[in-house]
N, C-alpha and C. Protein backbone atom coordinates (compact mmCIF):
# COMPACT_ATOMS: atom_id res chain seq x y z
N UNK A 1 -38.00 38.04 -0.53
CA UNK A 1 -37.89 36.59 -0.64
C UNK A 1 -36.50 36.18 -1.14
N UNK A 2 -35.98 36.65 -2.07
CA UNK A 2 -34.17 36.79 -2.49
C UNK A 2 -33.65 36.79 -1.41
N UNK A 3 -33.83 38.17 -0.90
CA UNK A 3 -32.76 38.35 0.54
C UNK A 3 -32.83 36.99 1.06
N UNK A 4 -34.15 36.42 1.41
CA UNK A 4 -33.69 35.02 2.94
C UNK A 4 -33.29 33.95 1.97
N UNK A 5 -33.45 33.98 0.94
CA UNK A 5 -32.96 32.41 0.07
C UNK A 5 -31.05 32.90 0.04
N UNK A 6 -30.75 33.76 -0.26
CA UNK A 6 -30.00 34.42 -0.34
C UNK A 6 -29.04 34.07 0.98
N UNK A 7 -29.57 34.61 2.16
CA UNK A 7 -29.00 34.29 3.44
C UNK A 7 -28.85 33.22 4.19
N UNK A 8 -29.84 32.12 3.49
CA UNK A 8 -29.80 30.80 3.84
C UNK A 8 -28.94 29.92 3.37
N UNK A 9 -28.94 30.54 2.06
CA UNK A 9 -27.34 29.62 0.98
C UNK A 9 -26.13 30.48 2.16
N UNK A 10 -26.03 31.40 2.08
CA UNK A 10 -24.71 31.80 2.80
C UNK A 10 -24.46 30.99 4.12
N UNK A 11 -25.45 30.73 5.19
CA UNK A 11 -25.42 29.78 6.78
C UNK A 11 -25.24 28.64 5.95
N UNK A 12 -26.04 27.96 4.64
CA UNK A 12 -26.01 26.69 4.27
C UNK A 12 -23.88 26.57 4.14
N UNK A 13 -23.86 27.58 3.30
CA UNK A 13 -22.37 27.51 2.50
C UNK A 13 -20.83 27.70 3.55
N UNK A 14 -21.36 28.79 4.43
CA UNK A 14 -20.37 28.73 5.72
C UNK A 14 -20.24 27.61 6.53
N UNK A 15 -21.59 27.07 6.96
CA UNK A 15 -21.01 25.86 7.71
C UNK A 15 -20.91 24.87 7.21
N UNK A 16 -20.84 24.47 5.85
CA UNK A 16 -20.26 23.19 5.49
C UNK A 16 -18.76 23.72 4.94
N UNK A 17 -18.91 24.79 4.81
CA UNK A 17 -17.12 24.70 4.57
C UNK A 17 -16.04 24.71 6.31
N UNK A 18 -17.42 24.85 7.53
CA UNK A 18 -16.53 24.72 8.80
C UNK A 18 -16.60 23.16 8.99
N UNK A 19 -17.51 22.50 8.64
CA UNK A 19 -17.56 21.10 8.58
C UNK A 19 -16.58 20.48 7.79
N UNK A 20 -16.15 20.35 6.81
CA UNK A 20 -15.25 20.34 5.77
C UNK A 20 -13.77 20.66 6.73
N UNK A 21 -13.90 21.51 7.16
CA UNK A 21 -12.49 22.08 7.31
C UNK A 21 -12.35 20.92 8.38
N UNK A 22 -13.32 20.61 9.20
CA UNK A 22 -12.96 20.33 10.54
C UNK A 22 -13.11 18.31 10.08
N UNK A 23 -13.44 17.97 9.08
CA UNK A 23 -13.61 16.42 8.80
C UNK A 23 -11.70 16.58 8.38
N UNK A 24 -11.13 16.87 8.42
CA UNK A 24 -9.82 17.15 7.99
C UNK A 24 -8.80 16.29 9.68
N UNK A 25 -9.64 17.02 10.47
CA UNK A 25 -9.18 16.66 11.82
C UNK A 25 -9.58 14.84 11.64
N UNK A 26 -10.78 14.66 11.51
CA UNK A 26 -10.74 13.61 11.79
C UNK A 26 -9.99 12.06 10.98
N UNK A 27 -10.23 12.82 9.32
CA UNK A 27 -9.48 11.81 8.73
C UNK A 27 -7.83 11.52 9.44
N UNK A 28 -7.17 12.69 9.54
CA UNK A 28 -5.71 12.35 9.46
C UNK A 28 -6.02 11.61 11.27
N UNK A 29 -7.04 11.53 12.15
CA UNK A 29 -6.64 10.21 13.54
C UNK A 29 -7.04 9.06 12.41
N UNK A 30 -7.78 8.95 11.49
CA UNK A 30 -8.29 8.05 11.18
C UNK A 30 -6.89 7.11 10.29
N UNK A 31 -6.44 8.25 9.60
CA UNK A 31 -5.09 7.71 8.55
C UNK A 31 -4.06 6.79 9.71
N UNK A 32 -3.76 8.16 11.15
CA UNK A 32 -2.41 7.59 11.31
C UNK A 32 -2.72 6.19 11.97
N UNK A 33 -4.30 5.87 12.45
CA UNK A 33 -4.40 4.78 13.05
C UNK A 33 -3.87 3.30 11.80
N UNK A 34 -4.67 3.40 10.44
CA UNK A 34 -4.21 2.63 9.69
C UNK A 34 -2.90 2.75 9.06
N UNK A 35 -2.19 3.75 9.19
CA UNK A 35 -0.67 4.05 9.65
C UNK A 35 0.44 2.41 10.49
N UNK A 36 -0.55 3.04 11.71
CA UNK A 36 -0.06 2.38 12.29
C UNK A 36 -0.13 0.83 12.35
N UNK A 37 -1.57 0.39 12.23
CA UNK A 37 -2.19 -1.01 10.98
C UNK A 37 -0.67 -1.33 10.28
N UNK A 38 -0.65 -0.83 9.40
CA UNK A 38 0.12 -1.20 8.40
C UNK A 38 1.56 -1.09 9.02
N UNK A 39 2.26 -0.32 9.67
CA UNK A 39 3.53 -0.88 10.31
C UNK A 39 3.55 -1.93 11.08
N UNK A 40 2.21 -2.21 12.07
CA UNK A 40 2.34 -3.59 12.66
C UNK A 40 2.79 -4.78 12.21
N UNK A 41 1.48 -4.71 10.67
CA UNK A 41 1.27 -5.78 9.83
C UNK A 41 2.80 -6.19 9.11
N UNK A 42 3.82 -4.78 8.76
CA UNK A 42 4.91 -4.74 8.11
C UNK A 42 5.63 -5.38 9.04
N UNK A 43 5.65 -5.61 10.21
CA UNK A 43 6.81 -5.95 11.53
C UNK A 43 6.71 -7.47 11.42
N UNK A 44 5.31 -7.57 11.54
CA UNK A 44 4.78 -8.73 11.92
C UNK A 44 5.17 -9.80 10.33
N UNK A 45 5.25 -9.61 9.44
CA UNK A 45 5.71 -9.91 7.88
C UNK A 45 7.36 -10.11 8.21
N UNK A 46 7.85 -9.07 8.59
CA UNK A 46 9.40 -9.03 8.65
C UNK A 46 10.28 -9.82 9.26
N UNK A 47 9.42 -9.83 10.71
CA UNK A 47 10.06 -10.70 11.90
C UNK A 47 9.57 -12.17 11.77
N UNK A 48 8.39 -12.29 11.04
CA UNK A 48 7.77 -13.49 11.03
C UNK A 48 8.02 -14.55 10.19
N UNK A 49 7.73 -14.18 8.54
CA UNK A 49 7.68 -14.54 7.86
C UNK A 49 9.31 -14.51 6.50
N UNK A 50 10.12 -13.57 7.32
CA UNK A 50 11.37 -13.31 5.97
C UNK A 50 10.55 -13.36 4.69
N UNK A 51 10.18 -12.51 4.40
CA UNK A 51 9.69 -12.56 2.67
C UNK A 51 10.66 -11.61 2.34
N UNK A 52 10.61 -11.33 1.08
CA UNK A 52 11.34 -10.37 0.44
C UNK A 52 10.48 -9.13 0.46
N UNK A 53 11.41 -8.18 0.69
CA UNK A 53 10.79 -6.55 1.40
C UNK A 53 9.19 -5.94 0.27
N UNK A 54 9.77 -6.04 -0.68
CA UNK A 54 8.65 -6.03 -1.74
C UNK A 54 7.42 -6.50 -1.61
N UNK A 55 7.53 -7.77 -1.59
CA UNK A 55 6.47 -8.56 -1.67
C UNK A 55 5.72 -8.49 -0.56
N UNK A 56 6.39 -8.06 1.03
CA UNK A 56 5.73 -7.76 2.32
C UNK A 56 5.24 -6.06 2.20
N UNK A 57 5.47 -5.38 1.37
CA UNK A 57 5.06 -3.98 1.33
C UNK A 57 3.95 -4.73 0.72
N UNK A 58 3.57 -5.25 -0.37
CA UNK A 58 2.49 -5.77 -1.51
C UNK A 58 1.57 -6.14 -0.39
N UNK A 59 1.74 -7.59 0.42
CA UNK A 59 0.89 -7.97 1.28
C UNK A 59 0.25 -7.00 2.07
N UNK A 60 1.28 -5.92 2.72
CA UNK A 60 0.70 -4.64 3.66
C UNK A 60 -0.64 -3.68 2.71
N UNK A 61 -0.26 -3.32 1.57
CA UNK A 61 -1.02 -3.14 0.65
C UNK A 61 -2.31 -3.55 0.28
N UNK A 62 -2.63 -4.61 0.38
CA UNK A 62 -3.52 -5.38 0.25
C UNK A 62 -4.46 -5.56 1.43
N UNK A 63 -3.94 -5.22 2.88
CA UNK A 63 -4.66 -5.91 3.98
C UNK A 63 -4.69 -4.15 4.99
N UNK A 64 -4.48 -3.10 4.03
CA UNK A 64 -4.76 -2.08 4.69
C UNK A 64 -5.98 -1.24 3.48
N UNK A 65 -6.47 0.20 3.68
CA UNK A 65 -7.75 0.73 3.47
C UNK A 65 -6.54 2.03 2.33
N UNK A 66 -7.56 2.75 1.17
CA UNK A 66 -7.08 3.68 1.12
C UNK A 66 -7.10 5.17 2.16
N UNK A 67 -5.93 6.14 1.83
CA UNK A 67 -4.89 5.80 0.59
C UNK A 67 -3.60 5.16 1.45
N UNK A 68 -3.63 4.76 2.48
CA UNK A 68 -2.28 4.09 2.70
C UNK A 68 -2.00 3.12 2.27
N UNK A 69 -3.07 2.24 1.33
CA UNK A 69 -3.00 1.11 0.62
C UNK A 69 -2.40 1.33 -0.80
N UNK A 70 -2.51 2.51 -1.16
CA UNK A 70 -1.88 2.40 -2.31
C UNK A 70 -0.43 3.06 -2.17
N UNK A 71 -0.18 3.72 -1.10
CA UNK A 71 1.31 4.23 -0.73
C UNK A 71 1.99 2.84 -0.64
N UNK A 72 1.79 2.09 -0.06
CA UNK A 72 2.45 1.04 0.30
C UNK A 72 2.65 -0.16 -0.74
N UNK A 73 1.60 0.28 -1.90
CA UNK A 73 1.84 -0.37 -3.26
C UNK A 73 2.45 -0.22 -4.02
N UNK A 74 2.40 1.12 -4.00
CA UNK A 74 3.43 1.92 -5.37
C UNK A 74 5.06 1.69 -4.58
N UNK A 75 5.21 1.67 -3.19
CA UNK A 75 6.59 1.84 -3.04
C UNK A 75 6.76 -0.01 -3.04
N UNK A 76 6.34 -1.00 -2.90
CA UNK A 76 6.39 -2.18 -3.84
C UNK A 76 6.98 -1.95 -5.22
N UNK A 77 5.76 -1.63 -5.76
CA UNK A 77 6.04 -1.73 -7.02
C UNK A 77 7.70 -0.98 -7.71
N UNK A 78 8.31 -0.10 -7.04
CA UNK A 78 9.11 1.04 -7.50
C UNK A 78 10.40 0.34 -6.74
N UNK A 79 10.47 -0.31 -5.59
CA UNK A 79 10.98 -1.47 -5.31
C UNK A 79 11.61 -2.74 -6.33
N UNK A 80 10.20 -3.46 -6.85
CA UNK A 80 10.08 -4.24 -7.36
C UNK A 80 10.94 -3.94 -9.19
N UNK A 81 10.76 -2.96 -9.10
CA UNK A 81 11.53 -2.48 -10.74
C UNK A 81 12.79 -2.10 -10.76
N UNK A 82 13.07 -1.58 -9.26
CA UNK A 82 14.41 -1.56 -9.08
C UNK A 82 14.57 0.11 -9.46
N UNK A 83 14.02 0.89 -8.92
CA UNK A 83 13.82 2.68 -9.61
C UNK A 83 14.49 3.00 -9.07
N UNK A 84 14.74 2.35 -7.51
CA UNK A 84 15.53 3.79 -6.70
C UNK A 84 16.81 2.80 -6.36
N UNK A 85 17.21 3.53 -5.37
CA UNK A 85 18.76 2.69 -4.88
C UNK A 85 18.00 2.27 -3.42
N UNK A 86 17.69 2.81 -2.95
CA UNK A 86 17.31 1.91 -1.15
C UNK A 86 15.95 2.51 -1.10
N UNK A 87 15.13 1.62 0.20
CA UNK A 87 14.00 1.52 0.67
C UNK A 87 13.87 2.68 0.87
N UNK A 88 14.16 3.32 1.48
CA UNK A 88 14.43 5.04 2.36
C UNK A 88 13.79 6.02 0.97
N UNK A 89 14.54 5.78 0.12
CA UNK A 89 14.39 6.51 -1.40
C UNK A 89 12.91 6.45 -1.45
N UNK A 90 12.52 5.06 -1.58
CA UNK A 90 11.33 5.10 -1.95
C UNK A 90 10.67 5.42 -1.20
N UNK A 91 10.18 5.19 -0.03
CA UNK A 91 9.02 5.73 0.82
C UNK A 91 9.12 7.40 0.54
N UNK A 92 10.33 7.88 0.45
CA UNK A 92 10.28 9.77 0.53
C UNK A 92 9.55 9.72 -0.50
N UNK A 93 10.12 8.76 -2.05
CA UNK A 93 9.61 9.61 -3.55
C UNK A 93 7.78 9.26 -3.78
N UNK A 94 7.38 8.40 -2.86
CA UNK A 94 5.70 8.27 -2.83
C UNK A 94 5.55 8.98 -1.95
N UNK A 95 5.80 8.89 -0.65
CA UNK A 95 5.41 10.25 0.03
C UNK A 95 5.20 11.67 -0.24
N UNK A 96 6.21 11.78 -0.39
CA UNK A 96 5.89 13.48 -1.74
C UNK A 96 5.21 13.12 -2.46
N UNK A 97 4.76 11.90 -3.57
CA UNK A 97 3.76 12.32 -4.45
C UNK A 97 2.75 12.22 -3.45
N UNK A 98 2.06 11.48 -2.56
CA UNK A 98 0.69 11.38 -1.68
C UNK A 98 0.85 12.50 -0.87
N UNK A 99 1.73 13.58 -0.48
CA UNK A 99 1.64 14.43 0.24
C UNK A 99 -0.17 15.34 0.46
N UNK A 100 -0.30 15.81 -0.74
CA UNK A 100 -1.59 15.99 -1.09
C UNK A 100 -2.29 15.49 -0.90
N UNK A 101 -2.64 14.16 -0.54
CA UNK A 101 -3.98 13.50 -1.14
C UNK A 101 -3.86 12.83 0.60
N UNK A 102 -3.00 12.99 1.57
CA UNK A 102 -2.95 12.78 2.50
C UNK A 102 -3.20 13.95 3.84
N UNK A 103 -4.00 13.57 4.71
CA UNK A 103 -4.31 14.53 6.03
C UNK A 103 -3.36 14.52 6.99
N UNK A 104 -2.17 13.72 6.79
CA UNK A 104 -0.97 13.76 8.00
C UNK A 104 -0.35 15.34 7.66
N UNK A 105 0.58 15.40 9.01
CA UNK A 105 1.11 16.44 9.46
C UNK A 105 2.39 15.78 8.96
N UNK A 106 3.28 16.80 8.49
CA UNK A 106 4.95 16.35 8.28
C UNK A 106 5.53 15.56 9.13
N UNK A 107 5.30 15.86 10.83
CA UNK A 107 5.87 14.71 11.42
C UNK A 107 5.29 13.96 11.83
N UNK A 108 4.14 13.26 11.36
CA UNK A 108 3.42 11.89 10.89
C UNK A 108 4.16 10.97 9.84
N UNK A 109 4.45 11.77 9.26
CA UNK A 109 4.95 10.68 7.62
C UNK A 109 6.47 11.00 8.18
N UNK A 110 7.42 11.92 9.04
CA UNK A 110 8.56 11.33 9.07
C UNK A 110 8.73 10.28 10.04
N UNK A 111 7.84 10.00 10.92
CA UNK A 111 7.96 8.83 11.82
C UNK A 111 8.54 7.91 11.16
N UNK A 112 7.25 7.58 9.74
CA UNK A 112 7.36 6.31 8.98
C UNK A 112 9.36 6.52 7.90
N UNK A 113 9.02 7.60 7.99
CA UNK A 113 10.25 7.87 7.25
C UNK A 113 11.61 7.41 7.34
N UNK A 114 11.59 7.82 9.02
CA UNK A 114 12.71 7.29 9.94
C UNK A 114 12.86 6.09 10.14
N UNK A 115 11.20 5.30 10.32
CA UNK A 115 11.58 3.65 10.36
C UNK A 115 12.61 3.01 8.75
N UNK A 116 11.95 3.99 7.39
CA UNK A 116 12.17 3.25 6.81
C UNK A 116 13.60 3.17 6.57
N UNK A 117 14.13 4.14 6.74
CA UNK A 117 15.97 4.46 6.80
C UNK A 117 16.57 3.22 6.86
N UNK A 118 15.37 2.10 8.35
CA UNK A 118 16.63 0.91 8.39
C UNK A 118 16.15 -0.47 7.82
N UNK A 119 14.88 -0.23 7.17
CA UNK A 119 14.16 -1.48 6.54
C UNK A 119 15.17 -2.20 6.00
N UNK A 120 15.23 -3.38 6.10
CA UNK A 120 16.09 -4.18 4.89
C UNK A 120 17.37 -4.15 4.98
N UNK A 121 17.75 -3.46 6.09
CA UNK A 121 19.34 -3.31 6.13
C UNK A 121 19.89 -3.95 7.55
N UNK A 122 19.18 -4.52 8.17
CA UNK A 122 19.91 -4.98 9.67
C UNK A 122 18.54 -6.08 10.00
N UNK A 123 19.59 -7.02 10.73
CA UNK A 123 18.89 -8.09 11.50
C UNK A 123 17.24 -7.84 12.13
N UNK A 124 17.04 -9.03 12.42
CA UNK A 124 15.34 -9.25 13.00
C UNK A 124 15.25 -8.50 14.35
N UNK A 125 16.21 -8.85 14.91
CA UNK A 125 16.22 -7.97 16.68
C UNK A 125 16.12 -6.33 16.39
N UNK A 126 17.20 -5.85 15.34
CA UNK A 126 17.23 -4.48 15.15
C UNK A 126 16.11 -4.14 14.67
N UNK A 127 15.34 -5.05 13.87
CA UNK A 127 14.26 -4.20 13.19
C UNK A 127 12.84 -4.47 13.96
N UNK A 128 13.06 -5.47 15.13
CA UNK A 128 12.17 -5.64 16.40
C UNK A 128 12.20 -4.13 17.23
N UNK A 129 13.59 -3.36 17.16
CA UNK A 129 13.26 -2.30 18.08
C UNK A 129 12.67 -1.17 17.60
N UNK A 130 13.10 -1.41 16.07
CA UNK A 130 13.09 -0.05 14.93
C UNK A 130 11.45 -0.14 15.20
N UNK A 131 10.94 -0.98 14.78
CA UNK A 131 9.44 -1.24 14.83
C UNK A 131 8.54 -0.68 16.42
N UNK A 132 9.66 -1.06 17.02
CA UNK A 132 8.61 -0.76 18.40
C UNK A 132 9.38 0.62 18.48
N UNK A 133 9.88 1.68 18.33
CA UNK A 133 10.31 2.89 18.64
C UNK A 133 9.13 3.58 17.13
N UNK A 134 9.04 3.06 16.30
CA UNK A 134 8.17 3.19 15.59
C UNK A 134 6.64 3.43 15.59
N UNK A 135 6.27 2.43 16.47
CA UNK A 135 5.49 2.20 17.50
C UNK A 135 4.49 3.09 18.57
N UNK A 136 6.01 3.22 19.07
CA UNK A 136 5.85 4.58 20.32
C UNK A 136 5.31 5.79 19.64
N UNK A 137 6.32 5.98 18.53
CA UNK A 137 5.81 7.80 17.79
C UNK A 137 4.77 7.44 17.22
N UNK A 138 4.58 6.64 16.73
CA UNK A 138 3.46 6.49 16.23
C UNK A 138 1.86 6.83 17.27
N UNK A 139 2.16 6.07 18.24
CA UNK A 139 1.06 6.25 19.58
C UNK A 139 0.94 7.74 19.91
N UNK A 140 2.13 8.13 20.13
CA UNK A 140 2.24 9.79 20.36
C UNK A 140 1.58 10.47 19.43
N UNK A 141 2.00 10.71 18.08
CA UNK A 141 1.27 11.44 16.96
C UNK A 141 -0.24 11.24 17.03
N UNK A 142 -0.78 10.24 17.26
CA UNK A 142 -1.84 9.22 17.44
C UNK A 142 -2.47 9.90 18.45
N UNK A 143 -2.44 10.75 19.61
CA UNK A 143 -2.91 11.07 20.86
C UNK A 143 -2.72 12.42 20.52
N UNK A 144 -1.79 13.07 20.17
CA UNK A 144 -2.11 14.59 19.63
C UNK A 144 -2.72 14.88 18.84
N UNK A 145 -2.74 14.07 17.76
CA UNK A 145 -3.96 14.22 16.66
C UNK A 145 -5.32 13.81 17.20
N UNK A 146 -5.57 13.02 18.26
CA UNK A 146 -7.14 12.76 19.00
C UNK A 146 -7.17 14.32 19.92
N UNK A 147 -5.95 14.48 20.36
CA UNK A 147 -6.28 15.80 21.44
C UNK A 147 -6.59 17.32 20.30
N UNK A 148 -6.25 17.04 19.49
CA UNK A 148 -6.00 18.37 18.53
C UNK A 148 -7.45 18.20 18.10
N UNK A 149 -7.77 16.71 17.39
CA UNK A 149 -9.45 17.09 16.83
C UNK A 149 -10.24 17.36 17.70
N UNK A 150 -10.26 16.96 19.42
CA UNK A 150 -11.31 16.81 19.90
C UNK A 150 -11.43 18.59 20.57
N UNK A 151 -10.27 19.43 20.45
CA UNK A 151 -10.42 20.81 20.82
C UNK A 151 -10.94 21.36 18.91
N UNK A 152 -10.58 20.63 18.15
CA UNK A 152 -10.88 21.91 16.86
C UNK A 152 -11.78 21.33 16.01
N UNK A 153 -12.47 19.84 16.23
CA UNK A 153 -13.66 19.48 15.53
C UNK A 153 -14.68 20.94 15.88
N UNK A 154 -15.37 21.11 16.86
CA UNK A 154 -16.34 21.78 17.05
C UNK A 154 -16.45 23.08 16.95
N UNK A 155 -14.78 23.55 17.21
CA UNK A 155 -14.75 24.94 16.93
C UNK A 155 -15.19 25.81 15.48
N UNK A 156 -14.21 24.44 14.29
CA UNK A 156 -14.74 25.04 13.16
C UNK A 156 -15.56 24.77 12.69
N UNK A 157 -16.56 24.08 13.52
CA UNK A 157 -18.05 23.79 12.79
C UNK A 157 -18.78 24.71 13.43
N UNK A 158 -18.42 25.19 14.83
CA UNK A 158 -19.17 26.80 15.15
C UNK A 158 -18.92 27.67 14.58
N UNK A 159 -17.44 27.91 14.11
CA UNK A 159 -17.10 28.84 13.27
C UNK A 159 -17.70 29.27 12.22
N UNK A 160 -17.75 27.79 11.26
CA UNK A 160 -18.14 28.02 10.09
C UNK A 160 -19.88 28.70 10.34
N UNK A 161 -20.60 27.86 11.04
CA UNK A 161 -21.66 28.52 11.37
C UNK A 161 -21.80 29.95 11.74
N UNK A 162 -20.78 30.58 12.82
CA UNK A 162 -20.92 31.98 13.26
C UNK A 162 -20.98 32.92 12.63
N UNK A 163 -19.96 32.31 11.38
CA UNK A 163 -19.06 33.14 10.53
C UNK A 163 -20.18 33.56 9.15
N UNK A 164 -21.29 32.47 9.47
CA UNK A 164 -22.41 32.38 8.40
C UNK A 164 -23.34 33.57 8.95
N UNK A 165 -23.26 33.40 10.14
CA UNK A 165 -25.07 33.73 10.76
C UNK A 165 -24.25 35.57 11.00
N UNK A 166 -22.70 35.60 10.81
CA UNK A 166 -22.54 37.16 11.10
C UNK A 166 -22.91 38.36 9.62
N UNK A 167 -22.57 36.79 8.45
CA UNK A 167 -22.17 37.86 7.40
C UNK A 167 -24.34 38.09 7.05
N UNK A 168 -25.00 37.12 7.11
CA UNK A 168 -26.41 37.60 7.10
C UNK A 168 -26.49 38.29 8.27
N UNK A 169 -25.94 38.99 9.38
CA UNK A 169 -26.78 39.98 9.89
C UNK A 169 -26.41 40.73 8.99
N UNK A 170 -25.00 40.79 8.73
CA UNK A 170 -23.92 42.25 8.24
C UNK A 170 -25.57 42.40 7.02
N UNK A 171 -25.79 41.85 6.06
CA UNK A 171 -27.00 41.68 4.87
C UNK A 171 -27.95 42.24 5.16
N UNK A 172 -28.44 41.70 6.76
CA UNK A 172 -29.86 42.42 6.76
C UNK A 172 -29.94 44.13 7.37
């Protein structure tokens, strides 16, 4: 009676760690979509409205989901105090801290990286294109990350399962 309680926690314990592995896929389509949310919303603030860069990161903040809601707060706020020397600064020095706590791939967050290089520093037309080249990678990253989960959602949830149901034979 040990042995099968035994072997059942192990199938229980393997495939939620292939489930687990594989909800990984889905958050980061889920992130770069509100990613991309929030650069719209930032364009659409910039070109629209002239606010001051701060206060349109704050608004973006507010009208997006975590955690890109609070990336986009803290580099407000670090903005707003005057911490760094340019926009660029800041998006890297929150980025590295959210690195962790985020499911993007490195060149997910340098997309945003690259836009931010020219935030705040050139006219409405320039930052009309910056935004839509922004845009584009953004869509791209956006379609490899749907093509990437939809080949490795299932694999590592068979995995995790296979990988369960091999080590209870190896047992019995």
């Amino acid at each position: 009676m040990l042995k099968i309680i035994g072997c059942i926690l192990i199938l229980i314990g393997t495939t939620t760690v292939g489930f687990k592995y594989a909800e990984r896929f889905n958050k980061r389509v889920k992130e770069l979509y509100e990613l991309e949310r929030a650069v719209l919303q930032l364009q659409n603030e910039i070109v629209y409205t002239h606010t001051p860069l701060p206060e349109i990161l704050y608004n973006v903040a507010n009208k997006t989901i975590a955690p890109i809601n609070e990336i986009f707060k803290n580099i407000s706020e670090i903005l707003y105090l005057n911490q760094v020397n340019d926009v660029n600064e800041a998006f890297v020095k929150i980025f590295l801290e959210y690195k962790s706590a985020l499911n993007l791939k490195k060149e997910d967050i340098d997309v945003v990286l690259d836009m931010s290089k020219m935030l705040g520093e050139s006219d409405v037309d320039s930052h009309k294109r910056i935004f839509s080249l922004t845009m584009q990678n953004l869509s791209r990253q956006i379609k490899t990350a749907e093509d990437s989960m939809k080949k490795s959602v299932k694999m590592y949830r068979y995995l995790g399962f296979s990988l369960g149901a091999a080590v209870v034979i190896m047992l019995i």
